[in-house]
C-alpha atoms as a PDB file:
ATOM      1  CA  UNK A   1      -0.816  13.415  -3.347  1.00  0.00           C
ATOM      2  CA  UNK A   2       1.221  12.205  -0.714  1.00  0.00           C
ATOM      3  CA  UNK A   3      -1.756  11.574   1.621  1.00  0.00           C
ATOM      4  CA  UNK A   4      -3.332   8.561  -0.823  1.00  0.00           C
ATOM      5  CA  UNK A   5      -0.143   6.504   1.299  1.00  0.00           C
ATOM      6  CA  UNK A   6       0.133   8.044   4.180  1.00  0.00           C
ATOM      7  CA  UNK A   7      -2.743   6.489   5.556  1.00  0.00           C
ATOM      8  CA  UNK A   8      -2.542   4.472   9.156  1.00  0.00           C
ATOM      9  CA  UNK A   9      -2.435   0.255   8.894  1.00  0.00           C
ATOM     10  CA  UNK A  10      -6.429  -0.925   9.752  1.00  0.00           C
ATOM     11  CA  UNK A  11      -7.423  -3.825  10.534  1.00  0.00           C
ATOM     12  CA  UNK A  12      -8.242  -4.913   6.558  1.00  0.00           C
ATOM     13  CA  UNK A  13      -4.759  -3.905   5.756  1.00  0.00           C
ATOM     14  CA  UNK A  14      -4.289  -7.428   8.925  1.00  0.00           C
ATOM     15  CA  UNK A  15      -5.783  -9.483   7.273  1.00  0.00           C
ATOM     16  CA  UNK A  16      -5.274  -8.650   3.828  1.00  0.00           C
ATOM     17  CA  UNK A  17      -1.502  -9.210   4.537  1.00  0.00           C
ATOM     18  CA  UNK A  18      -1.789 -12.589   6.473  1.00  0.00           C
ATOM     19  CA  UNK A  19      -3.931 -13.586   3.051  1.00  0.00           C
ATOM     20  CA  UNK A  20      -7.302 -13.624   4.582  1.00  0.00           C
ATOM     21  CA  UNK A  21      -8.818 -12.181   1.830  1.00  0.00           C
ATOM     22  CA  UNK A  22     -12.433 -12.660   2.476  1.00  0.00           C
ATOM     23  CA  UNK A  23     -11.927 -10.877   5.890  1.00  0.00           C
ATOM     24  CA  UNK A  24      -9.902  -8.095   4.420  1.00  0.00           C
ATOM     25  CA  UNK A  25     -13.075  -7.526   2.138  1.00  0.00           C
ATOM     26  CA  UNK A  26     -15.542  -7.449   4.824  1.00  0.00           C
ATOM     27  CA  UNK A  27     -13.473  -5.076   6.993  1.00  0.00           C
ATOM     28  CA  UNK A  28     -12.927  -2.420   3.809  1.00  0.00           C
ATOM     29  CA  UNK A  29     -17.023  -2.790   3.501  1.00  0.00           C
ATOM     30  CA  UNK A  30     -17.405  -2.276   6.887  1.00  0.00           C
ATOM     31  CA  UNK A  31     -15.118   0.851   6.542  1.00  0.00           C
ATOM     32  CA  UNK A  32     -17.196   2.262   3.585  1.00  0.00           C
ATOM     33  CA  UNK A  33     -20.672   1.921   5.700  1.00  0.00           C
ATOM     34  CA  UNK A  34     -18.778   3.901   8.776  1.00  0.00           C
ATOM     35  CA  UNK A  35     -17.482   6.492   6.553  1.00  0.00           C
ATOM     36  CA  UNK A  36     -20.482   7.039   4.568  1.00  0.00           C
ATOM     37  CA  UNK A  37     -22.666   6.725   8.063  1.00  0.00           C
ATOM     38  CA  UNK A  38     -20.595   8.870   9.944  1.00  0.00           C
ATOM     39  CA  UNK A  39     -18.745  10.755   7.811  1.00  0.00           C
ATOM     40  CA  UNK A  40     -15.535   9.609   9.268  1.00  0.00           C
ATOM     41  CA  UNK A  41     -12.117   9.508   8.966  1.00  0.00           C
ATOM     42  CA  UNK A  42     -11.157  11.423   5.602  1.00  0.00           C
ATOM     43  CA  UNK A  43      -7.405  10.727   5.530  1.00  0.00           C
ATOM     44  CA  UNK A  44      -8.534   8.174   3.939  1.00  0.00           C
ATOM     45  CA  UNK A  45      -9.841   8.619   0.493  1.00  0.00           C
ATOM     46  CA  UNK A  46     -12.845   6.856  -0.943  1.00  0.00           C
ATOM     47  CA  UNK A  47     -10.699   5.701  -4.418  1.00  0.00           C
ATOM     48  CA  UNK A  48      -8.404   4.104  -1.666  1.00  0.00           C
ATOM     49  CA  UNK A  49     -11.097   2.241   0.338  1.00  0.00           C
ATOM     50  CA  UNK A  50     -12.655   0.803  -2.442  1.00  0.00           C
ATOM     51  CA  UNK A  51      -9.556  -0.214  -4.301  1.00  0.00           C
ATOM     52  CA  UNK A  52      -8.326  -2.200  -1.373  1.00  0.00           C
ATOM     53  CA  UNK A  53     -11.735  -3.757  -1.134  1.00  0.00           C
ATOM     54  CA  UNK A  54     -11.542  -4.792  -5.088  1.00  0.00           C
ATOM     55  CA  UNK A  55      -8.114  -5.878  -4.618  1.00  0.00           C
ATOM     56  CA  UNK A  56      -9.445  -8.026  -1.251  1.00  0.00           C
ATOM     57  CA  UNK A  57     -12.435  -9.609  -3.570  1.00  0.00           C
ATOM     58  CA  UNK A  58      -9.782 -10.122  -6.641  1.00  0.00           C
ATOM     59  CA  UNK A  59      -7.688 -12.393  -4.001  1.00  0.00           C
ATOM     60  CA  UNK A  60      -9.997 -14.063  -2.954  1.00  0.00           C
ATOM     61  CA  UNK A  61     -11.641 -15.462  -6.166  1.00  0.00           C
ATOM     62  CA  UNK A  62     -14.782 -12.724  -6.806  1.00  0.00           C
ATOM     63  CA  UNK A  63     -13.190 -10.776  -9.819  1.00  0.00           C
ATOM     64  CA  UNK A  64     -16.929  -9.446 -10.868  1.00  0.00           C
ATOM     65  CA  UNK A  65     -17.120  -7.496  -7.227  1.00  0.00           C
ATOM     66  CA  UNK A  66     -13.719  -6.271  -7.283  1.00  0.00           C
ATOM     67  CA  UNK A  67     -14.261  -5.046 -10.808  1.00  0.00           C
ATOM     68  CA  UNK A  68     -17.894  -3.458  -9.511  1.00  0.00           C
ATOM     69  CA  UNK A  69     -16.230  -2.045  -6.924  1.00  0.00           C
ATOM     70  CA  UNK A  70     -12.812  -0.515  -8.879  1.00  0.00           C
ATOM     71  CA  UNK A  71     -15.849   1.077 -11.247  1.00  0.00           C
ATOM     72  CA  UNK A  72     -16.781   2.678  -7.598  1.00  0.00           C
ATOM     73  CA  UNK A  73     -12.965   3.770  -7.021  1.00  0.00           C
ATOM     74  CA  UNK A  74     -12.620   5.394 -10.579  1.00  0.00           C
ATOM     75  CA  UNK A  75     -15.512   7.149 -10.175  1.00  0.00           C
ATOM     76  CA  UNK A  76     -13.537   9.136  -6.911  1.00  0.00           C
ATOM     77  CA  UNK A  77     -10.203   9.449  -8.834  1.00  0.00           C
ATOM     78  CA  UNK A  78     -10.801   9.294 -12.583  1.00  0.00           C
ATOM     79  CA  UNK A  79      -7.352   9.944 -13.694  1.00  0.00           C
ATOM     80  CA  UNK A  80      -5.944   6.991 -11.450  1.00  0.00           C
ATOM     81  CA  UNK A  81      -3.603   5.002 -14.008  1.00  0.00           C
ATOM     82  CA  UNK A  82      -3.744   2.090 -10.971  1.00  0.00           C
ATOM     83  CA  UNK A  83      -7.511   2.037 -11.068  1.00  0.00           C
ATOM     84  CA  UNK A  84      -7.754   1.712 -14.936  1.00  0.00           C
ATOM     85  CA  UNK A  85      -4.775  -1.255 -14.754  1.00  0.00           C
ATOM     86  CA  UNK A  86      -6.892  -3.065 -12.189  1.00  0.00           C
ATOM     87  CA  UNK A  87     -10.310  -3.062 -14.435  1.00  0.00           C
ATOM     88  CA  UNK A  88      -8.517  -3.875 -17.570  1.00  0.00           C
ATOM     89  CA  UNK A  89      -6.732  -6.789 -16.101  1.00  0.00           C
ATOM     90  CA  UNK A  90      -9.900  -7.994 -14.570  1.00  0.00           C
ATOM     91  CA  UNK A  91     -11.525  -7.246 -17.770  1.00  0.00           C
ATOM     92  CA  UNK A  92      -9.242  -9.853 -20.271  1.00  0.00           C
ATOM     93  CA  UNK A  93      -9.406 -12.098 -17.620  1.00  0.00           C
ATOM     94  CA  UNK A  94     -13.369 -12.437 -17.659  1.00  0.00           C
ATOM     95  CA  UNK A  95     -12.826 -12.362 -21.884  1.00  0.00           C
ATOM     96  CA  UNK A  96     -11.098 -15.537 -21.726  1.00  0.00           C
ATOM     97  CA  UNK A  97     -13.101 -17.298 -19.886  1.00  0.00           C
END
């Protein structure tokens, strides 16, 4: 579906590319509560919004909240071969620990 990538640049997509990870996160959250709130923008899918906030938490050093919230992503596109990557890689990490 063309329209997962198609999606207009926010202001987590910022800061997530100048490496401010913890900011990226906050601004995906923030962009969950809004759409959830006010049922907003749906160009933007939910499996998107919380993948780029897992991916946000994953840079910056919270791997159990960016697997918590890639559980949240799979359960909005369950055949997502991205989403299942992400967990499993997150998962073996956390095994060798």
């Amino acid at each position: 579906n063309n329209n997962r990538k198609s999606h207009t640049r926010s202001v987590g997509d910022v800061y997530f590319g100048s490496q401010q990870f913890h900011e990226a996160a906050q601004q995906y959250l923030r962009a969950l509560e809004l759409r959830s709130a006010y049922r907003g923008d749906a160009s933007i899918p939910y499996d998107v919004l919380f993948m780029k906030l897992a991916h946000s938490l994953y840079n910056n050093g919270e791997q159990a909240k960016a697997l918590e919230f890639a559980a949240q992503a799979s359960l909005w596109n369950d055949d997502s071969e991205e989403i299942k990557d992400f967990m499993y890689n997150i998962m073996m990490l956390q095994l060798k620990k």
